[in-house]
Protein backbone atom coordinates (compact mmCIF):
# COMPACT_ATOMS: atom_id res chain seq x y z
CA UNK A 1 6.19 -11.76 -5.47
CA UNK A 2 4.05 -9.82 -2.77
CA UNK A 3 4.00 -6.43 -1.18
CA UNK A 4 1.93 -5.81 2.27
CA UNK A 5 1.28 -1.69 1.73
CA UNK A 6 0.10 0.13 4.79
CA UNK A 7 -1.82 2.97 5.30
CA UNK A 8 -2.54 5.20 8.32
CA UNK A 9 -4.16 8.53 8.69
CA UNK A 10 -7.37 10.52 9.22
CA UNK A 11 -10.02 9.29 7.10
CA UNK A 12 -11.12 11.14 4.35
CA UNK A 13 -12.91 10.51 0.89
CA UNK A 14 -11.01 8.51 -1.58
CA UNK A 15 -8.45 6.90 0.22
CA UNK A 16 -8.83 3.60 -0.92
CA UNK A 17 -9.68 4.75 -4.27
CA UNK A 18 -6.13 6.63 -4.63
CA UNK A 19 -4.12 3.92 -3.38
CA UNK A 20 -6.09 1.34 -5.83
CA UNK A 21 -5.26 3.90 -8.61
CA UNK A 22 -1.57 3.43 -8.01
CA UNK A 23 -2.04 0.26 -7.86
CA UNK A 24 -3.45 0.07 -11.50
CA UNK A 25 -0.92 2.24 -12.98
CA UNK A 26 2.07 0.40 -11.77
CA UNK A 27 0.08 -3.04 -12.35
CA UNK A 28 -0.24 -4.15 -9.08
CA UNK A 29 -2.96 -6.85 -8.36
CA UNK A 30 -4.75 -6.07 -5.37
CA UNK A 31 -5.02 -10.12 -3.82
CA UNK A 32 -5.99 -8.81 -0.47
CA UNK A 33 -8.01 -6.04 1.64
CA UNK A 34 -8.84 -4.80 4.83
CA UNK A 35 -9.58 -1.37 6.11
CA UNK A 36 -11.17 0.09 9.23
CA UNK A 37 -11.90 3.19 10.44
CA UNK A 38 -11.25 3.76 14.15
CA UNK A 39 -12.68 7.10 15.32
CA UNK A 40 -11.25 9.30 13.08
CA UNK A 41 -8.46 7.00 11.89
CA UNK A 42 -7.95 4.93 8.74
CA UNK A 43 -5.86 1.72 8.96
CA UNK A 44 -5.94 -0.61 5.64
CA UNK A 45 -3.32 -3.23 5.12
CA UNK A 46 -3.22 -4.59 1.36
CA UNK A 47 -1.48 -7.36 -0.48
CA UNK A 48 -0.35 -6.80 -3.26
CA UNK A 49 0.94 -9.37 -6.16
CA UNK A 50 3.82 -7.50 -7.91
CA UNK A 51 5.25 -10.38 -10.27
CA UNK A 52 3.78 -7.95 -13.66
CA UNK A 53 4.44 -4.61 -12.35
CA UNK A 54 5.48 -2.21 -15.17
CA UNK A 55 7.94 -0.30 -12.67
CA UNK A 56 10.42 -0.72 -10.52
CA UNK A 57 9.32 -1.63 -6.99
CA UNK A 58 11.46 1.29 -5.77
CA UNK A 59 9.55 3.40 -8.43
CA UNK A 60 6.17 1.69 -7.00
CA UNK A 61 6.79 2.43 -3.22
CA UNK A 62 7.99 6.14 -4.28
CA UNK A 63 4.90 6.86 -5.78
CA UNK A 64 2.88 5.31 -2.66
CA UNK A 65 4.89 7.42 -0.31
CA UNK A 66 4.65 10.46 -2.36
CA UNK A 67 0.85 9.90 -2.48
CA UNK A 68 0.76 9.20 1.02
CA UNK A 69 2.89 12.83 1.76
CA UNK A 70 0.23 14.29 -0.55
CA UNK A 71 -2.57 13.39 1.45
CA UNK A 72 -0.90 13.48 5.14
CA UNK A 73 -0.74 9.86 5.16
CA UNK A 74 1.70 7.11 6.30
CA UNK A 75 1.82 4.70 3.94
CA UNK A 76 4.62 2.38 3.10
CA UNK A 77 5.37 -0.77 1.05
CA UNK A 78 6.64 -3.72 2.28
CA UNK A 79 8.34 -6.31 -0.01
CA UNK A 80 6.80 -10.23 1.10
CA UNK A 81 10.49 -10.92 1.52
CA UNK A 82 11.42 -8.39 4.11
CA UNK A 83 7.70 -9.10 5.78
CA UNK A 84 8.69 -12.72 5.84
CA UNK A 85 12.56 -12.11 7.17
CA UNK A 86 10.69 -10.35 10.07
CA UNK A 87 8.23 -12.26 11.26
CA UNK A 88 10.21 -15.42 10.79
CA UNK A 89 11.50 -17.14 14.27
C-alpha cells in the first residue's frame, strides 16, 4: 500500500527534512521524490510505501497535516487507492 503526500508552501530550511522525519517515525518508506522550488514556492510530491507503518494512516496523515499547520504549509496524504479511484477513466 502507497500514499502520494503533497506539499506546498514558501520554501524554507528543513522542509524536506521534517516531512522525512515523519516519515521515519510512523515507518513510512520514502519509494519516491521530487521537489522544486518555483520562485519562492516549494512543491514536492512523495510516495510513500505504508504496508509496515506503526500507526494508523489516519494517525500518519494527522501528524503530516499538523506539521504542515506548524510550518504554514499545505500538505496532505493521499491513500494510492483514492489516487487511483481518481485518476482512473
Amino acid at each position: 500500500m502507497k500514499t502520494v503526500v503533497s506539499v506546498i508552501g514558501k520554501d524554507a530550511v528543513g522542509i524536506i527534512a521534517e516531512v522525512s522525519a515523519v516519515c521515519t517515525e510512523c515507518n513510512a518508506n520514502i519509494v519516491d521524490i521530487t521537489q522544486s522550488v518555483m520562485q519562492e514556492m516549494f512543491v514536492m510530491v512523495m510516495l510513500t510505501e505504508i504496508k509496515d507503518l506503526n500507526c494508523s494512516f489516519t494517525a500518519f496523515s494527522d501528524k503530516m497535516k499538523a506539521l504542515g499547520q506548524n510550518r504554514g504549509l499545505d500538505i496532505r496524504v493521499m491513500h494510492e487507492d483514492v489516487f487511483n479511484s481518481m485518476h482512473r477513466i
